[in-house]
Protein backbone atom coordinates (compact mmCIF):
# COMPACT_ATOMS: atom_id res chain seq x y z
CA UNK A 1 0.00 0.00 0.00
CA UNK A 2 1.42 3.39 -0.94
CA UNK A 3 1.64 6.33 1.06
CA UNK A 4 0.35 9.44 0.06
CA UNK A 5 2.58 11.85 2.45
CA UNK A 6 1.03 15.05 0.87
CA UNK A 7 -2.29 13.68 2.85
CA UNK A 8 -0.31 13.88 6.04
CA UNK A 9 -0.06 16.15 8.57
CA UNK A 10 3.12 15.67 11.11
CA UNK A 11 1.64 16.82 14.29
CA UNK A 12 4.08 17.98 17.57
CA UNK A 13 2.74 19.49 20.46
CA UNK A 14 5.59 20.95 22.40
CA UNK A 15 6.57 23.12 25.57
CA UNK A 16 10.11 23.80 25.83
CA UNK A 17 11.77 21.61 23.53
CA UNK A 18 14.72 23.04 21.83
CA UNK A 19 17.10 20.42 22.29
CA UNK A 20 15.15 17.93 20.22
CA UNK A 21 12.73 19.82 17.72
CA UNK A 22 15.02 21.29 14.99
CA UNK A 23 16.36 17.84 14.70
CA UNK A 24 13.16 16.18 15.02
CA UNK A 25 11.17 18.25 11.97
CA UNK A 26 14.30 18.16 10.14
CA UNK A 27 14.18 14.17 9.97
CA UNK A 28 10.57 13.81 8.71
CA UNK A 29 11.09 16.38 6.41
CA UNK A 30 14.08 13.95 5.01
CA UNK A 31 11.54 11.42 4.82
CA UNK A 32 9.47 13.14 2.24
CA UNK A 33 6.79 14.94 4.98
CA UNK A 34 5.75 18.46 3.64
CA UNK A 35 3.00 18.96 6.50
CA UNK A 36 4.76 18.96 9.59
CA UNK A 37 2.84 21.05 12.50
CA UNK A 38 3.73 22.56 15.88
CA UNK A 39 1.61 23.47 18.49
CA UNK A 40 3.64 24.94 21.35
CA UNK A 41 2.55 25.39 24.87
CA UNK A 42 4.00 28.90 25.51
CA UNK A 43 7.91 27.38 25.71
CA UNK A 44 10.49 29.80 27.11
CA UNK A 45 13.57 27.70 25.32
CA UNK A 46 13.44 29.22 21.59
CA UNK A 47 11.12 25.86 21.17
CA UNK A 48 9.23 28.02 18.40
CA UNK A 49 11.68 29.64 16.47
CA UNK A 50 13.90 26.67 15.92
CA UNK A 51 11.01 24.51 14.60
CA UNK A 52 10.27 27.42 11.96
CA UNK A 53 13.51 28.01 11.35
CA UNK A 54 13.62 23.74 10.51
CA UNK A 55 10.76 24.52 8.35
CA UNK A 56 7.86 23.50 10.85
CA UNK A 57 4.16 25.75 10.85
CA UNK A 58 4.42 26.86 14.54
CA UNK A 59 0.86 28.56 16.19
CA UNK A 60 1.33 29.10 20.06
CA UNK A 61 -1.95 26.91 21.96
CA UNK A 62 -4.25 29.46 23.67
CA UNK A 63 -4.66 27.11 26.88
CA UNK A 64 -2.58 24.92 28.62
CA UNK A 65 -1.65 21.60 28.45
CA UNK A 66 -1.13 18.67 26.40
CA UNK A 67 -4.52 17.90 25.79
CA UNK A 68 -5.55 21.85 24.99
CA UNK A 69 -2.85 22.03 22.23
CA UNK A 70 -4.57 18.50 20.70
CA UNK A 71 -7.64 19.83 21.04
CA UNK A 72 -6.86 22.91 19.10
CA UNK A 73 -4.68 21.65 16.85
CA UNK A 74 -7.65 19.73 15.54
CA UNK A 75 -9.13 22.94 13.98
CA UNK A 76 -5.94 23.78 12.09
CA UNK A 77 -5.25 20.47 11.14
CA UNK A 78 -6.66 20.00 7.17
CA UNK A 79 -5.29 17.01 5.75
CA UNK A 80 -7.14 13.71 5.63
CA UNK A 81 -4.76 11.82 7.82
CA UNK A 82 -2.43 13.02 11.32
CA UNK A 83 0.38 11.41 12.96
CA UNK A 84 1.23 12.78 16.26
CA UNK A 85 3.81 12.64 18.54
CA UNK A 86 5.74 14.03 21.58
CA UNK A 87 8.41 16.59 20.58
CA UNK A 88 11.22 15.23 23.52
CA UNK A 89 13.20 13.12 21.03
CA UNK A 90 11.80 9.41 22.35
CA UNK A 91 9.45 8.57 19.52
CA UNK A 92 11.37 7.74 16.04
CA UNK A 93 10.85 9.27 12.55
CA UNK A 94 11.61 5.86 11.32
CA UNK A 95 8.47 4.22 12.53
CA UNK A 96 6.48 6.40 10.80
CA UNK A 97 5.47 4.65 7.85
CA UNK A 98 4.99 1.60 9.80
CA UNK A 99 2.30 3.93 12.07
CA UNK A 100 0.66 5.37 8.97
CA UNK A 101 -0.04 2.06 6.33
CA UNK A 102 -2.73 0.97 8.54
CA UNK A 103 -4.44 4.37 8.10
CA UNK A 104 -4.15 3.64 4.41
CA UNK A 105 -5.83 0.16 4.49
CA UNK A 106 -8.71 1.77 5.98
CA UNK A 107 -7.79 2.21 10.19
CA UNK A 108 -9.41 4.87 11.61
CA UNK A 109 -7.05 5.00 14.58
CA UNK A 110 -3.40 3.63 15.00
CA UNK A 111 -1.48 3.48 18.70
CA UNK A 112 2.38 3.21 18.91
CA UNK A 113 3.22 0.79 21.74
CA UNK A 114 6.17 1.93 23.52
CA UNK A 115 6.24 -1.04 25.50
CA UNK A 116 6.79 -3.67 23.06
CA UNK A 117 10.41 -2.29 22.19
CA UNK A 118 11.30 0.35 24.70
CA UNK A 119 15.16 1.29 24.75
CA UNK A 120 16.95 0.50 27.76
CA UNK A 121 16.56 2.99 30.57
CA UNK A 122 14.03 4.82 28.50
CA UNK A 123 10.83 3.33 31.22
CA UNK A 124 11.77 3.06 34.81
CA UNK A 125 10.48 0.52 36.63
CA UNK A 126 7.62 2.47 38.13
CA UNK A 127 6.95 4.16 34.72
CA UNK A 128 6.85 0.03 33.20
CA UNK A 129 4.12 -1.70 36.37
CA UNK A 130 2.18 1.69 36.08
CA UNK A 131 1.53 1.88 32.54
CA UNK A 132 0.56 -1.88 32.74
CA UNK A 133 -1.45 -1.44 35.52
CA UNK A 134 -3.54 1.25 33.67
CA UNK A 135 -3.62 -0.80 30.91
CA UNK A 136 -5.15 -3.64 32.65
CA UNK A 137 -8.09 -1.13 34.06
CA UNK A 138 -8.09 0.33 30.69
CA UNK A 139 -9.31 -3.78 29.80
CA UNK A 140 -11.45 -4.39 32.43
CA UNK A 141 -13.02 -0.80 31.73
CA UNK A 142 -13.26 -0.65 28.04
CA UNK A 143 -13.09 -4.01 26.80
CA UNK A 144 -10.35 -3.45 24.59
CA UNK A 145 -6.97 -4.49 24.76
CA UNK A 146 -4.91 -1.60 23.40
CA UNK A 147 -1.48 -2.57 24.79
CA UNK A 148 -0.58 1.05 25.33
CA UNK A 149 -3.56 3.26 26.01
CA UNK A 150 -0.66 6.22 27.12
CA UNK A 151 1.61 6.18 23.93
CA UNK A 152 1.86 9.43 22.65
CA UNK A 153 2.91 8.35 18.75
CA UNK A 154 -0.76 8.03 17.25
CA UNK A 155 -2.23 8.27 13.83
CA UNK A 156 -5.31 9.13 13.22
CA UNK A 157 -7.54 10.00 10.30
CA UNK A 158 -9.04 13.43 10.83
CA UNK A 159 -12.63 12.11 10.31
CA UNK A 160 -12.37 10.00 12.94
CA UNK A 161 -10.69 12.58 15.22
CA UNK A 162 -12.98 14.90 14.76
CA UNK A 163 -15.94 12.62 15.99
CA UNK A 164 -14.56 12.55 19.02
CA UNK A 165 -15.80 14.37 22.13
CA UNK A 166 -11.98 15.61 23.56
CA UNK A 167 -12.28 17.47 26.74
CA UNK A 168 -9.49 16.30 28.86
CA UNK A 169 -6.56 19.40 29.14
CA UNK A 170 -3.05 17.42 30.28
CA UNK A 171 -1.78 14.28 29.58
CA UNK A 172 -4.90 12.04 30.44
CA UNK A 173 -5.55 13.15 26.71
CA UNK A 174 -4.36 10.04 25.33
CA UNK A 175 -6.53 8.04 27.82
CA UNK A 176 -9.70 10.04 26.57
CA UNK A 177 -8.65 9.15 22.82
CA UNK A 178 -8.42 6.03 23.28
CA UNK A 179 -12.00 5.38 25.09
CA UNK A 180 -13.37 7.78 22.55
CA UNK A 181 -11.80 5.45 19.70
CA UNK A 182 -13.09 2.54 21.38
CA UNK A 183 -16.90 4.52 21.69
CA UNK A 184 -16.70 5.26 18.36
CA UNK A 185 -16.18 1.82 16.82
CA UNK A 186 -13.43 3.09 15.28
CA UNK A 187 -11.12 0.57 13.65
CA UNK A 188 -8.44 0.37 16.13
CA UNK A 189 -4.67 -1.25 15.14
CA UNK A 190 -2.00 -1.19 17.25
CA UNK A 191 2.01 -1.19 16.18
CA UNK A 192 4.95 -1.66 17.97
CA UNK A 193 7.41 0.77 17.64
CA UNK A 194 11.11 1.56 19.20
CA UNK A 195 10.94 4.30 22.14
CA UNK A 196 14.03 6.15 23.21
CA UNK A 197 15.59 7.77 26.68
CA UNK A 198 14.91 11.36 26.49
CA UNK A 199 18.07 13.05 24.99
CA UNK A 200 17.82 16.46 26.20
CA UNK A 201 14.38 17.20 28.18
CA UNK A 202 13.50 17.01 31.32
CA UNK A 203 10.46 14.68 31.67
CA UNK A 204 6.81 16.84 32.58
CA UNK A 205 4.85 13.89 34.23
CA UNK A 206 4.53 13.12 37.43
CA UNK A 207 3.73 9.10 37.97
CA UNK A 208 2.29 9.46 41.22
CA UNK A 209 -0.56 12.38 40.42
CA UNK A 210 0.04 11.98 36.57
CA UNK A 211 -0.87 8.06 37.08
CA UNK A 212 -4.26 8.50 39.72
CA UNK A 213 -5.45 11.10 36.91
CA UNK A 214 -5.25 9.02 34.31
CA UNK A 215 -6.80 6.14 36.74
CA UNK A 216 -9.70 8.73 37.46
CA UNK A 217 -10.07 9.25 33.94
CA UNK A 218 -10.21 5.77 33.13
CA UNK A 219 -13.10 4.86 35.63
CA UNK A 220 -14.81 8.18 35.05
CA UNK A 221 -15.17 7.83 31.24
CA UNK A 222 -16.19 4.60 31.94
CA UNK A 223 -19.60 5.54 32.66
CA UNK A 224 -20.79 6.59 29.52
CA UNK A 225 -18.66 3.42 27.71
CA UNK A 226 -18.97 0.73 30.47
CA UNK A 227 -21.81 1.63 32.70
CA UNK A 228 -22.35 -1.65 34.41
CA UNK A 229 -18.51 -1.14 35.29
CA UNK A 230 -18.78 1.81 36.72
CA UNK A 231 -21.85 1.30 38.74
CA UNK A 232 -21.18 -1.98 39.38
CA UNK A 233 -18.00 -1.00 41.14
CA UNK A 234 -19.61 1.77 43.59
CA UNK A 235 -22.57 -1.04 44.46
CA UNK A 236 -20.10 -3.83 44.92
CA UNK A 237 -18.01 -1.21 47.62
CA UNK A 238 -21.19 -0.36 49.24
CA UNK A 239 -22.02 -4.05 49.50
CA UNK A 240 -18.64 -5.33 51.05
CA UNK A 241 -19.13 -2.57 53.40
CA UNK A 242 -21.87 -3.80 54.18
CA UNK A 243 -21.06 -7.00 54.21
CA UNK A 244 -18.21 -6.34 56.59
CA UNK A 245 -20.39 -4.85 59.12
CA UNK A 246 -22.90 -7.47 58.95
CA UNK A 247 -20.19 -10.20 59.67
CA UNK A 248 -19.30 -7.97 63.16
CA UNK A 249 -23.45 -7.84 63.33
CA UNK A 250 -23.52 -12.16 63.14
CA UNK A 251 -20.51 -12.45 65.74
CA UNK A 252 -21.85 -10.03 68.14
CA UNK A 253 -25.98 -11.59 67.91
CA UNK A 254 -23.49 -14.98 68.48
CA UNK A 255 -22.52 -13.53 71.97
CA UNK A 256 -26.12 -12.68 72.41
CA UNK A 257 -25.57 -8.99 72.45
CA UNK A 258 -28.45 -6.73 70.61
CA UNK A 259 -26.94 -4.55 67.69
CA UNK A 260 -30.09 -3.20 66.08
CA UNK A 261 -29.01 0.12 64.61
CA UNK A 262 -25.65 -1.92 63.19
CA UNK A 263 -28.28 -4.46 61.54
CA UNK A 264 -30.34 -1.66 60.12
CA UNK A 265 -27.18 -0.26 58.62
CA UNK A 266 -25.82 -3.29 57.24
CA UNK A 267 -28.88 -4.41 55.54
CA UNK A 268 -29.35 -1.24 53.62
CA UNK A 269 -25.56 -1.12 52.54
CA UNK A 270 -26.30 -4.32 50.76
CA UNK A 271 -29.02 -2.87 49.35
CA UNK A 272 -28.09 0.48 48.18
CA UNK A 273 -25.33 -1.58 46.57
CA UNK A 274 -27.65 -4.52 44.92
CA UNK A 275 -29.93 -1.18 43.38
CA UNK A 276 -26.46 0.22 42.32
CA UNK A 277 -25.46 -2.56 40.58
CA UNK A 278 -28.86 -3.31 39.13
CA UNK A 279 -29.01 0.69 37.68
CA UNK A 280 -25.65 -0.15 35.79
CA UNK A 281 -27.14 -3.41 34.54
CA UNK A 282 -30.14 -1.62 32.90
CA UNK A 283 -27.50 1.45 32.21
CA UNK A 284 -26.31 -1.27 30.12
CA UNK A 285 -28.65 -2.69 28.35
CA UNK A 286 -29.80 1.06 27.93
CA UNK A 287 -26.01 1.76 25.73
CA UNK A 288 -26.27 -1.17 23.99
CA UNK A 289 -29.54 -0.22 22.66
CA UNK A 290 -28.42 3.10 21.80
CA UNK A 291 -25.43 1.81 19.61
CA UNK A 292 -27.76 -0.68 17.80
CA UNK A 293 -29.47 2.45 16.41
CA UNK A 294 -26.25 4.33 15.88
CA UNK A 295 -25.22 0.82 13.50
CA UNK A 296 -28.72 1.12 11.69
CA UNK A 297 -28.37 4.57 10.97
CA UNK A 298 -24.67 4.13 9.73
CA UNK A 299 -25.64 1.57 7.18
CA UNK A 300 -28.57 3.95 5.94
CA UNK A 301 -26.09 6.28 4.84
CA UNK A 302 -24.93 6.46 1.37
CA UNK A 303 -21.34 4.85 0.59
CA UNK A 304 -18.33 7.34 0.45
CA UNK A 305 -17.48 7.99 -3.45
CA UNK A 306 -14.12 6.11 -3.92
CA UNK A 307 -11.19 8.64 -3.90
C-alpha cells in the first residue's frame, strides 16, 4: 500500500523543547513529509523559532496543556490523515510509515506501543508496572486491549478525530482518545514501535498524580462506555461494606448482644449496593440499545465515493 505523504499532517505538540525539535522536523522532512505542524505550549527555550527556522508551521496553543494544544490543533489540522507525537526526542521518525499504512488500508485510529520495544533505561520501573497497571483497568473498563492506552505516537484520520468528544486538558488526553476510539467503533490497530531515553528534556509527568489522573479518567469515562462497570464497582463497595459490618453484626448476635441500629445499617448497605449494581445493569442494556441504532443509521447512509 502506498503512502500518500502530501495527505499527512506531522503533528508535535511541544513546551520547551529546543534540544530535540530542529532535529526532530528536520528528519521527517528527510523522509518526504511536507505537512509537519507545531503546536507549542507557551515554551520559554526558543522551542518556536527553531522549529520554523527547521521549516515546521508553529501557532502558540491558547490554553494549557497537552490535551488543549490536541484539542486545538484539531481545527488547524486539514489534511485527511495526522500522525502525532511528543516533541522530547523518544518517539522515532523511522516508525512512521509503519504507524501510517494501517491508516491507508482503511484504520481509523493507529497506537504506537512503547512497550513492546522500549530502549533501555528509557521506562523506569515504576513508569513500566504503572503503565501496565492502567492498561489492565483500561481492559477491564473498556473491553479493549490496546497494549498502550498512554503512547503518545498516534495516527489518526481526521474524520475519525474529529468525531470525538476531547475534553481532557493534560496528559490524560491520550486516555480520553483512546476510550473515545473505542466509543466510536473506530477501527483500532495497534504497532509496535522503538521508544528512546529522552536526549535532552527534562520529563513533565509526574507518575504518582500523573498516574491516579489518568486512573480517574479511566473509571470516570467509563460511565458513559462501560456503565455496568462503573456502577457496578460503587454497588459492589457499598455491599462489602456492608457485608463487613454485617459479619461484626452475626458475631456479636453470636454472643447474644443486641446490635439493632448496626443491623439496620448493614442491611441497607447491601441494598443500596444490589440497586447500584442493578441501575448499571439496565444502564447497560440502555447503551447497547443506543449503539444498535447508531449501526442502523450508519448503514442507511450512502457509501463514500471512492477517492
Amino acid at each position: 500500500m502506498r503512502i500518500n505523504k502530501d495527505e499527512v499532517c506531522i503533528f508535535i505538540p511541544t513546551l520547551n523543547e529546543a534540544p530535540t525539535i530542529g532535529e526532530l522536523v528536520e528528519a521527517f522532512q528527510k523522509k518526504g513529509f511536507h505537512h509537519i505542524f507545531v503546536m507549542d505550549g507557551n515554551s520559554a527555550d526558543g522551542t518556536r523559532a527553531i522549529a520554523e527556522k527547521a521549516g515546521a508551521t508553529v501557532r502558540t496553543q491558547s490554553g494549557k496543556g497537552k490535551g488543549n494544544a490536541i484539542i486545538e490543533a484539531l481545527e488547524y489540522i486539514d489534511t485527511p490523515y495526522a500522525l502525532m507525537l511528543d516533541g522530547d526526542g523518544t518517539y522515532a521518525p523511522a516508525d512512521a510509515e509503519k504507524m501510517l499504512r494501517p491508516l491507508f488500508l482503511g484504520f481509523d485510529h493507529v497506537i504506537g506501543d512503547r512497550l513492546a520495544n522500549p530502549e533501555k533505561g528509557a521506562l523506569t520501573r515504576l513508569n513500566l508496572l504503572g503503565n501496565h497497571l492502567l492498561n489492565l483497568m483500561f481492559r477491564l473498563a473498556h473491553g479493549r486491549d490496546l497494549r498502550d492506552i498512554l503512547s503518545g505516537y498516534r495516527g489518526f484520520s481526521l474524520e475519525s478525530a474529529r468525531q470525538m468528544n476531547l475534553t481532557e486538558s493534560g496528559f490524560e488526553i491520550e486516555t480520553e482518545m483512546a476510550v473515545e476510539a473505542v466509543r466510536n467503533g473506530h477501527r483500532i490497530m495497534v504497532v509496535p514501535i522503538t521508544y528512546g531515553k529522552r536526549p535532552g528534556t527534562e520529563t513533565k509527568l509526574n507518575p504518582l498524580q500523573d498516574g491516579f489522573r489518568i486512573f480517574s479518567t479511566i473509571y470516570r469515562l467509563a460511565k458513559m462506555n462501560n456503565p455496568i462497570f462503573y456502577f457496578g464497582m460503587i454497588g459492589l463497595v457499598i455491599a462489602l461494606l456492608g457485608g463487613i459490618t454485617g459479619i461484626y453484626v452475626v458475631y456479636e448476635w453470636l454472643q447474644n448482644i443486641e446490635h439493632l441500629p448496626l443491623t439496620v445499617l448493614t442491611v441497607l448497605l447491601i441494598t443500596i449496593g444490589f440497586q447500584i449494581f442493578m441501575f448499571g445493569v439496565i444502564s447497560d442494556m440502555i447503551l447497547g440499545f443506543h449503539r444498535e441504532v447508531i449501526r442502523e443509521i450508519e448503514l442507511l447512509r450512502p457509501p463514500k465515493p471512492p477517492r
